[in-house]
Protein backbone atom coordinates (compact mmCIF):
# COMPACT_ATOMS: atom_id res chain seq x y z
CA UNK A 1 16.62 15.56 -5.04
CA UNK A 2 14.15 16.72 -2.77
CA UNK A 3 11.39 16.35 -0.14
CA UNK A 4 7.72 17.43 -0.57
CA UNK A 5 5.17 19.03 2.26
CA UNK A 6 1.44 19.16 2.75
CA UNK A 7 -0.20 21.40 4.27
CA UNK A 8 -3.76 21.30 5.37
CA UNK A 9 -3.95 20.26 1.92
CA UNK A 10 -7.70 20.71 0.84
CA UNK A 11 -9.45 19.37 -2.57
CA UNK A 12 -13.37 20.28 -3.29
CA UNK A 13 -15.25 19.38 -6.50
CA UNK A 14 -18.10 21.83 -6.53
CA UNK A 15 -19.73 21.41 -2.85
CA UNK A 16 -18.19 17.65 -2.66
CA UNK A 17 -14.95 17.73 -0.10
CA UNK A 18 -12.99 14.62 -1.11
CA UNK A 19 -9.48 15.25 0.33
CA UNK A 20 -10.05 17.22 4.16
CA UNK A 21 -6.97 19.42 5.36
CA UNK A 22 -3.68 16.57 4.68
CA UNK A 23 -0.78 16.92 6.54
CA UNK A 24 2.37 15.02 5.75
CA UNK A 25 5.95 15.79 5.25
CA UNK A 26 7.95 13.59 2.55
CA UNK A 27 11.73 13.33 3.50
CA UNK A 28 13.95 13.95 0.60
CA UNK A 29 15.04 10.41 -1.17
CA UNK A 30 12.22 8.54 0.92
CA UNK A 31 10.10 6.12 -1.02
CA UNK A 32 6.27 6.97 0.47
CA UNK A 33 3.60 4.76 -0.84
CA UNK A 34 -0.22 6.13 -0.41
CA UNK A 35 -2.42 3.36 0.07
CA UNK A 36 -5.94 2.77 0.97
CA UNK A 37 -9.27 1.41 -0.75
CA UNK A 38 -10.61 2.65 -3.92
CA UNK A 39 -12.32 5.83 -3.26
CA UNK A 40 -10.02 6.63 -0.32
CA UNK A 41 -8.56 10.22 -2.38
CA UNK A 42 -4.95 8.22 -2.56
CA UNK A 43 -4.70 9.15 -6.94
CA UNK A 44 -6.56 12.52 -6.25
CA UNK A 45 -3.55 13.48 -3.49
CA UNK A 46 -0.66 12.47 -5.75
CA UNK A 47 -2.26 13.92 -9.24
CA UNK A 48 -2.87 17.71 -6.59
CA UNK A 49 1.14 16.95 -5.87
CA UNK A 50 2.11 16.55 -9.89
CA UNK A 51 -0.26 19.84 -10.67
CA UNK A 52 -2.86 17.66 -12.44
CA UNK A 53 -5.55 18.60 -9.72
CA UNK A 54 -5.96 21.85 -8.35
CA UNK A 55 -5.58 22.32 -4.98
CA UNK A 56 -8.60 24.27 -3.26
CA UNK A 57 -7.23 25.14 -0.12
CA UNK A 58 -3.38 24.46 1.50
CA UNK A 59 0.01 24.30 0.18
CA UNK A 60 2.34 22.26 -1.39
CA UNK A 61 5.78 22.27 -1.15
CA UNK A 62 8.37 20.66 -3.08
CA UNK A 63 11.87 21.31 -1.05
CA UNK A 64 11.50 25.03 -0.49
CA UNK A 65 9.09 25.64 -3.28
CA UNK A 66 6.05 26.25 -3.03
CA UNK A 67 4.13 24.82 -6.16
CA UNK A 68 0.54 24.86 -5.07
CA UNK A 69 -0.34 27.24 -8.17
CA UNK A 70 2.84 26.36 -10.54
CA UNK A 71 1.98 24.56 -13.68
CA UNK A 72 2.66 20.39 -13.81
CA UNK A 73 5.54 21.32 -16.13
CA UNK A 74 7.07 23.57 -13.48
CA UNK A 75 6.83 21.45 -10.44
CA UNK A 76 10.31 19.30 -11.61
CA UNK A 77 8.22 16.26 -11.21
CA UNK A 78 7.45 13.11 -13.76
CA UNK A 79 4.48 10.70 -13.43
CA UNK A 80 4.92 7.49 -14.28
CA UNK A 81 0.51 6.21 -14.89
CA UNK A 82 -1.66 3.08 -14.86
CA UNK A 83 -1.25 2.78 -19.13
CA UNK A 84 2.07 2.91 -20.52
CA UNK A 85 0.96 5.93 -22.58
CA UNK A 86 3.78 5.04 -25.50
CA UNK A 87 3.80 6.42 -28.77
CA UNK A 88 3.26 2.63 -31.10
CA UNK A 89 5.08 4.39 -34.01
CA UNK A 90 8.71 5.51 -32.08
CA UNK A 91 11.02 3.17 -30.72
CA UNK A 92 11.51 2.30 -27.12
CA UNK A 93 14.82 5.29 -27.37
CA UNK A 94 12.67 7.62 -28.93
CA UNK A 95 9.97 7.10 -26.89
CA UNK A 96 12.33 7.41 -23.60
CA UNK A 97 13.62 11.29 -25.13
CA UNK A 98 10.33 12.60 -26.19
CA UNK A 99 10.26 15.12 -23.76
CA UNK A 100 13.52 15.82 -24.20
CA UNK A 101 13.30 16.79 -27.78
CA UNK A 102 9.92 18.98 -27.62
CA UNK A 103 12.12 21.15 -24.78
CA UNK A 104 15.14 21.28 -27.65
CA UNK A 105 17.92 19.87 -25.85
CA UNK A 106 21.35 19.03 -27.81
CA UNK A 107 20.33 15.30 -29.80
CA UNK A 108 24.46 14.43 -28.03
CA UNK A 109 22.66 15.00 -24.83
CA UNK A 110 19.60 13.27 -25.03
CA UNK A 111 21.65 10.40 -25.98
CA UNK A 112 23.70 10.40 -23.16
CA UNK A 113 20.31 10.05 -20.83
CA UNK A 114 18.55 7.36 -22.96
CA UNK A 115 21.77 5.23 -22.43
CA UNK A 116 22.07 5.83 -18.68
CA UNK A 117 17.94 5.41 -18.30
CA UNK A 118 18.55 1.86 -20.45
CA UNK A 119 21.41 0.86 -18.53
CA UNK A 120 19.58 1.47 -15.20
CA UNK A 121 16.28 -0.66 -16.64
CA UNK A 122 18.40 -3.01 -18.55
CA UNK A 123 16.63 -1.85 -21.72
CA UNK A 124 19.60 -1.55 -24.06
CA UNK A 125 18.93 -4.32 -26.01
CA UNK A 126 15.49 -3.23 -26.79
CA UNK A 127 16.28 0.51 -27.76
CA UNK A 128 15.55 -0.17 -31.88
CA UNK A 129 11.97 -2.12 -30.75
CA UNK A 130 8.59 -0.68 -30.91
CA UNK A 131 5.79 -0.83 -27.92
CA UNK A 132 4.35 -3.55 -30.15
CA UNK A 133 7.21 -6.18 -29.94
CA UNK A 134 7.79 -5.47 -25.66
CA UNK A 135 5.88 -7.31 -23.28
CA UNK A 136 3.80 -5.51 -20.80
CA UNK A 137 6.40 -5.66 -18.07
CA UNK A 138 9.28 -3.95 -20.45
CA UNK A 139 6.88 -1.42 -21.60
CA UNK A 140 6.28 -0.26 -17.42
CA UNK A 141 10.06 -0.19 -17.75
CA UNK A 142 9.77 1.96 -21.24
CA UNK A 143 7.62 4.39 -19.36
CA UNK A 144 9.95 5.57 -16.11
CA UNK A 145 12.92 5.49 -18.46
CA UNK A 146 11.19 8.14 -19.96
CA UNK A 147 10.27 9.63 -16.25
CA UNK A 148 14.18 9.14 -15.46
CA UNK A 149 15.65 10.74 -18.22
CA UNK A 150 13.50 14.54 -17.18
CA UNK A 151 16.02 14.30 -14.37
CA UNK A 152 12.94 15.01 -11.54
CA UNK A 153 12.94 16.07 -8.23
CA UNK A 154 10.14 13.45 -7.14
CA UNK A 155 9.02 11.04 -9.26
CA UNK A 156 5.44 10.20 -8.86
CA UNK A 157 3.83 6.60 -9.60
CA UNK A 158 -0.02 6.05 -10.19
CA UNK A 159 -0.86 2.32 -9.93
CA UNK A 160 1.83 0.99 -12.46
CA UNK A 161 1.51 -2.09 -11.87
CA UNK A 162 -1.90 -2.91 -12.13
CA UNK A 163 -2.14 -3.72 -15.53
CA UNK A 164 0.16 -6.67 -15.03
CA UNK A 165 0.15 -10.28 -14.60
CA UNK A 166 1.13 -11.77 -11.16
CA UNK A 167 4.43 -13.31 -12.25
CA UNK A 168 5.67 -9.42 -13.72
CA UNK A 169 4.21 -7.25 -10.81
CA UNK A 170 6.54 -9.13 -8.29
CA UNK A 171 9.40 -8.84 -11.05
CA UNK A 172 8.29 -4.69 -11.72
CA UNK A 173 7.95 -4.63 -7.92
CA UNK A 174 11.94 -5.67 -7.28
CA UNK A 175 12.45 -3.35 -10.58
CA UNK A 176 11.49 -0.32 -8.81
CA UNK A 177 13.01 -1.06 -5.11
CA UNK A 178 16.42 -1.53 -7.05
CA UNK A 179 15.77 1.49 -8.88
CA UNK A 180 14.70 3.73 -5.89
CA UNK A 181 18.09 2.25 -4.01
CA UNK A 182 20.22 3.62 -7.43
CA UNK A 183 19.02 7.09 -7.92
CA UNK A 184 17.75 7.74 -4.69
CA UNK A 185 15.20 10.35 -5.63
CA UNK A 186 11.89 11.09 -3.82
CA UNK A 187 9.69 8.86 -4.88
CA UNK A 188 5.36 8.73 -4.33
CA UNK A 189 3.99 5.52 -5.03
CA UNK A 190 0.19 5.02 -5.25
CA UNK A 191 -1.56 1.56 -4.82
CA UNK A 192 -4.46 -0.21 -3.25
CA UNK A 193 -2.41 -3.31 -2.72
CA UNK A 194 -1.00 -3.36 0.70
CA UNK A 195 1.41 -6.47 -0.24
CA UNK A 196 3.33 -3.80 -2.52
CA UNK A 197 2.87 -1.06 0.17
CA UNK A 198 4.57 -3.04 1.95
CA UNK A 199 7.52 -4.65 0.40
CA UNK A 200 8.49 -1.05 -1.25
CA UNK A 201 7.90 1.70 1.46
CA UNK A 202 9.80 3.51 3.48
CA UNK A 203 7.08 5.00 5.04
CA UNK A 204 3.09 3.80 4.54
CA UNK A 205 0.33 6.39 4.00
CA UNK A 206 -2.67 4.95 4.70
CA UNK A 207 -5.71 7.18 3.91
CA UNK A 208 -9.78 6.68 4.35
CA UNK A 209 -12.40 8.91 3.19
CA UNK A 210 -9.76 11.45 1.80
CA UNK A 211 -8.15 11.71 5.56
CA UNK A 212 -5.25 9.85 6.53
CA UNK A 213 -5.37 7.45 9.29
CA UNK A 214 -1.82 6.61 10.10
CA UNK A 215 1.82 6.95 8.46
CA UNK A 216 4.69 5.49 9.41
CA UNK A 217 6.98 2.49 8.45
CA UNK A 218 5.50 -0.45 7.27
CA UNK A 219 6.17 -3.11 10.11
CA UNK A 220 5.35 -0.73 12.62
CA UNK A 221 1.88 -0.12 11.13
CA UNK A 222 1.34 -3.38 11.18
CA UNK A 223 2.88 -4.23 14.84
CA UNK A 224 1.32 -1.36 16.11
CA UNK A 225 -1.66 0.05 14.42
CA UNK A 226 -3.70 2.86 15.90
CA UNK A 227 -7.69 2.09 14.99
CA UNK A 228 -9.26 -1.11 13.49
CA UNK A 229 -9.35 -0.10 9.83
CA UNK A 230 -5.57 0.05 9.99
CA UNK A 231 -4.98 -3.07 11.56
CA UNK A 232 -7.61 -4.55 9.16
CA UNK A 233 -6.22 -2.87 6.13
CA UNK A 234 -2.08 -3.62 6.41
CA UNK A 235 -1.32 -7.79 6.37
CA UNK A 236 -2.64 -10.62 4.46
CA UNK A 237 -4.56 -12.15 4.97
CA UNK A 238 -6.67 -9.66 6.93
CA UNK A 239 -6.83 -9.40 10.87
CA UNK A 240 -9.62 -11.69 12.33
CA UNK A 241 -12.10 -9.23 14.34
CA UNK A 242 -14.23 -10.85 17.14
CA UNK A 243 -16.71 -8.49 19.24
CA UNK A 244 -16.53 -9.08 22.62
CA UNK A 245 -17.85 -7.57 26.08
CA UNK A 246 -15.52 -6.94 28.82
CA UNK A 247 -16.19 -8.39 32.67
CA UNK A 248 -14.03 -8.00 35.72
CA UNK A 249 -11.48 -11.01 34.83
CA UNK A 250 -11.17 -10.04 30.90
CA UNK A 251 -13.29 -10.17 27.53
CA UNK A 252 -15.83 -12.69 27.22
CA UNK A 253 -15.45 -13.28 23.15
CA UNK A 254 -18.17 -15.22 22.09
CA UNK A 255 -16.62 -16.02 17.92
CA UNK A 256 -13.28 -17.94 20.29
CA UNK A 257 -16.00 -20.39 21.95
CA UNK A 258 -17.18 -17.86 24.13
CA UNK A 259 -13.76 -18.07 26.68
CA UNK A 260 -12.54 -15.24 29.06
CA UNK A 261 -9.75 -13.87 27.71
CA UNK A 262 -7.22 -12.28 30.16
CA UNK A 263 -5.62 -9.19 28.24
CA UNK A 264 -2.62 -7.52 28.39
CA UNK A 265 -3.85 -4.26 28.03
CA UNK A 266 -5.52 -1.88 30.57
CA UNK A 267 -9.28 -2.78 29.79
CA UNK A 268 -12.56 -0.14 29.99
CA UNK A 269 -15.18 -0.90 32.87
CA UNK A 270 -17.21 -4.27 33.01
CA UNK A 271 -20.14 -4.27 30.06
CA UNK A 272 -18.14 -2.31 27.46
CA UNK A 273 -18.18 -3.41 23.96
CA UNK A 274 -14.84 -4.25 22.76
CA UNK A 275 -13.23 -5.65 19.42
CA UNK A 276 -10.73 -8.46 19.75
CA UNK A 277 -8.03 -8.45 16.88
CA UNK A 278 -5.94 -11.39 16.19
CA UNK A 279 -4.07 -11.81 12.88
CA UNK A 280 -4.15 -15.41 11.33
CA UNK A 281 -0.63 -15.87 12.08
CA UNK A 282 -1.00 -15.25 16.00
CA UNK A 283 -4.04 -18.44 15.73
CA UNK A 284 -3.24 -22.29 15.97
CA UNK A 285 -5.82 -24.94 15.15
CA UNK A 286 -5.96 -27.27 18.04
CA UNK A 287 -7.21 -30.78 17.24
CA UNK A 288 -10.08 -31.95 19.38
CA UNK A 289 -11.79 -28.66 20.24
CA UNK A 290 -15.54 -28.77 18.66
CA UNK A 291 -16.57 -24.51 18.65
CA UNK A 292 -15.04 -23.89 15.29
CA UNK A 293 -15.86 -26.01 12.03
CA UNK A 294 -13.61 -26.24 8.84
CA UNK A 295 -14.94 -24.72 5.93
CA UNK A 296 -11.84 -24.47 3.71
CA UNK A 297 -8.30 -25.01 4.00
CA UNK A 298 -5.76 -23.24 1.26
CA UNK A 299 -2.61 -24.81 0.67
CA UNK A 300 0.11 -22.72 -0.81
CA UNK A 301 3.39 -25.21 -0.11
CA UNK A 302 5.04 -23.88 2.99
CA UNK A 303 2.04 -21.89 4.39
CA UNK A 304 -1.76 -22.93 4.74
CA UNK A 305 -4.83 -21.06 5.58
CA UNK A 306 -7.41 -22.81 6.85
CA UNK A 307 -11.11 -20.74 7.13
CA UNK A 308 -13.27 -21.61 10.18
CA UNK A 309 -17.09 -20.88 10.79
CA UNK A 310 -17.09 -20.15 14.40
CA UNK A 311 -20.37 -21.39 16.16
CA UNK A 312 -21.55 -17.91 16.22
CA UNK A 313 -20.78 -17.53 12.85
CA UNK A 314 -17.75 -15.72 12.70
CA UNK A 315 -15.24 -16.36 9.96
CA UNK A 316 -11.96 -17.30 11.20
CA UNK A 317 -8.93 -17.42 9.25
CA UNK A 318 -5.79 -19.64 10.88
CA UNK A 319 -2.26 -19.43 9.60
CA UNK A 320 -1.02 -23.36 9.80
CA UNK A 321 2.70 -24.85 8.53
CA UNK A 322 1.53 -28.23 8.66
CA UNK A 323 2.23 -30.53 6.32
CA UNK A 324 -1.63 -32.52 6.38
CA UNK A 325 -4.46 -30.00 5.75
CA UNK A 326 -6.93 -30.15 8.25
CA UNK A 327 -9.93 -32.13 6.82
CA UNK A 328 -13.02 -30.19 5.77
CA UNK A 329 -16.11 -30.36 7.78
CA UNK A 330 -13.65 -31.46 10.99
CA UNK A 331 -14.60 -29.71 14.18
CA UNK A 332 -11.65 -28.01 15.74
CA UNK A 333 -10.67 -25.44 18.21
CA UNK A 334 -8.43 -22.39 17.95
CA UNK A 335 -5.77 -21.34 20.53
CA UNK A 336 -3.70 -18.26 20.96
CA UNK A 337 -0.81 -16.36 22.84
CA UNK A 338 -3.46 -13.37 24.46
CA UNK A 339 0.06 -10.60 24.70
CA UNK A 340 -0.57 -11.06 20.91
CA UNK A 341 -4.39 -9.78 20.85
CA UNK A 342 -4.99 -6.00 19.67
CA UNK A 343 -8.05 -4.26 21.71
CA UNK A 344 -9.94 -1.64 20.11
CA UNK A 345 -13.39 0.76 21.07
CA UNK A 346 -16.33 -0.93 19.29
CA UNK A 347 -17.56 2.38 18.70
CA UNK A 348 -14.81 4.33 18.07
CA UNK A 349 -12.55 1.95 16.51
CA UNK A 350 -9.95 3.59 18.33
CA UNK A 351 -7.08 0.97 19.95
CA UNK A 352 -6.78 0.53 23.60
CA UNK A 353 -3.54 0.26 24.26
């Protein structure tokens, strides 16, 4: 197995720039998930990586190799897509050793790979079955067996879980961490959903406009993200954002009933436009404040979220373990720990730190 390098990668359709000189360096066996918003470049990156996009300008490097101009099929990569992309007529084994038989290798061999690619995706007992009898989680399965048994150097995955139900992309989502932890091998993993971003990376690429904004592992993107659209973009429910003005003793934030708040950080001069960050889990509801009304409170068993119109109208979301939802319409106030606020540039969106 190996690692894979970008250099000032560049990709240009006609006079359109969509990816803008990427940097990043994959470490051999690391699992790296790209993830961003549709539109952000994230399929366009990893389909320039597998050789299905040229790349205009930059290189790429798998290990020591430099495949910027080699062909898809000489790159010693598999891509495991969106669709499952099976053959309805060929069983789930021949399926799995397609490639393997268009390249001629020995049938004895083939075998041998099917049956270690089964045994890895527990898909022995389905070898004889057709795409038509599997469900849509076992066909996923169907399609990196057949990734696994090329024998890759980086294995590349487009959005495979997007086609599923809730239930089977948190089932497909353990799948893949316990297959990652067996074989080891380099693996790119593209998404928009930051929940699986999270709960399968090593390391987090989180890209914008076709430029990246910050990589590194996932709790430390979201303990300590760099800009606004990062803190924003990695936890769920999203980081509450509250513009606020700075004075001598603080940052006057009207959406938090207009308070003071002392920061821990080492603030810009007095009149500065700032943006307060708070993430629901930081916020508790406290009973008998009247700045922030209920408008909705989600109860999910051990974990609430209860959505507040601030009397500014800001949206506030709260994170709350209580056992009685707060009632609706209730008038309530909000309290906080302020070490636990992130500070960034109104304008630049940069963090203060």
């Amino acid at each position: 197995m190996t690692g894979v390098t970008l250099d000032k990668v560049i990709k240009r359709y006609g006079d359109a720039q969509v990816i803008h000189g990427v940097d990043l360096e994959i470490e051999d066996g690391e699992f790296c998930v790209f993830v961003g918003p549709s539109g952000c470049g994230k399929s366009t990156l990893l389909r320039m990586v597998a050789g299905l996009e040229e790349t205009t300008a930059g290189q790429i490097h798998i290990g020591v190799r430099d495949v910027t101009r080699l062909d898809p099929a000489e790159r010693g990569v598999a891509m495991v897509f969106q669709t499952y992309a099976l053959y309805p007529h060929m069983t789930v084994e021949q399926n799995m050793g397609f490639g393997l038989r268009m390249n001629g290798h020995p049938p004895a061999k083939i075998r041998e790979k099917v049956n270690e690619a089964s045994r890895i995706l527990k898909l022995d007992e389905y070898l004889e079955r057709k795409p038509a009898a599997l469900s849509g989680g076992q066909r996923q399965r169907v399609a990196i067996g057949r990734a696994i048994v090329r024998g890759p150097e980086v294995f590349l995955f487009d959005e495979p879980l997007s086609n599923l139900d809730a239930e089977l992309r948190v089932e497909m989502r353990v799948e893949i961490a316990r297959l990652h932890n067996e074989i080891g091998a380099t693996m790119i993993y593209v998404t928009h959903d930051q929940v699986e971003a999270m709960t399968l990376a090593d390391k987090i690429v989180v890209l914008r406009a076709g430029r990246i904004e910050q990589v590194g592992a996932p709790l430390e993107l979201y303990r300590d993200p760099d800009n606004r659209f990062v803190a924003g973009f990695i936890g769920s429910p999203s980081m509450n954002f509250f513009e606020g003005t700075v004075e001598h003793n603080g940052v006057r934030v009207p959406g938090l009933g207009d308070q003071i708040v002392e920061m821990q950080v080492a603030l810009p001069a007095a009149g500065t436009k700032v943006t307060v960050g708070l993430r629901p889990s930081h916020l508790k509801v406290a009973e008998g404040g009247d700045s922030h009304r209920v408008d909705l409170t989600e109860s999910l068993g051990g974990v609430s979220y209860v959505y507040l119109f601030a009397e500014n109208g800001d949206r506030i979301i709260v994170e709350a373990h209580e056992d009685d939802p707060v009632p609706h319409g209730s008038k309530v106030g909000v309290t906080f720990d302020p070490a636990n606020a992130y500070i960034f540039d109104a304008e630049t969106e940069e963090r203060i730190r």
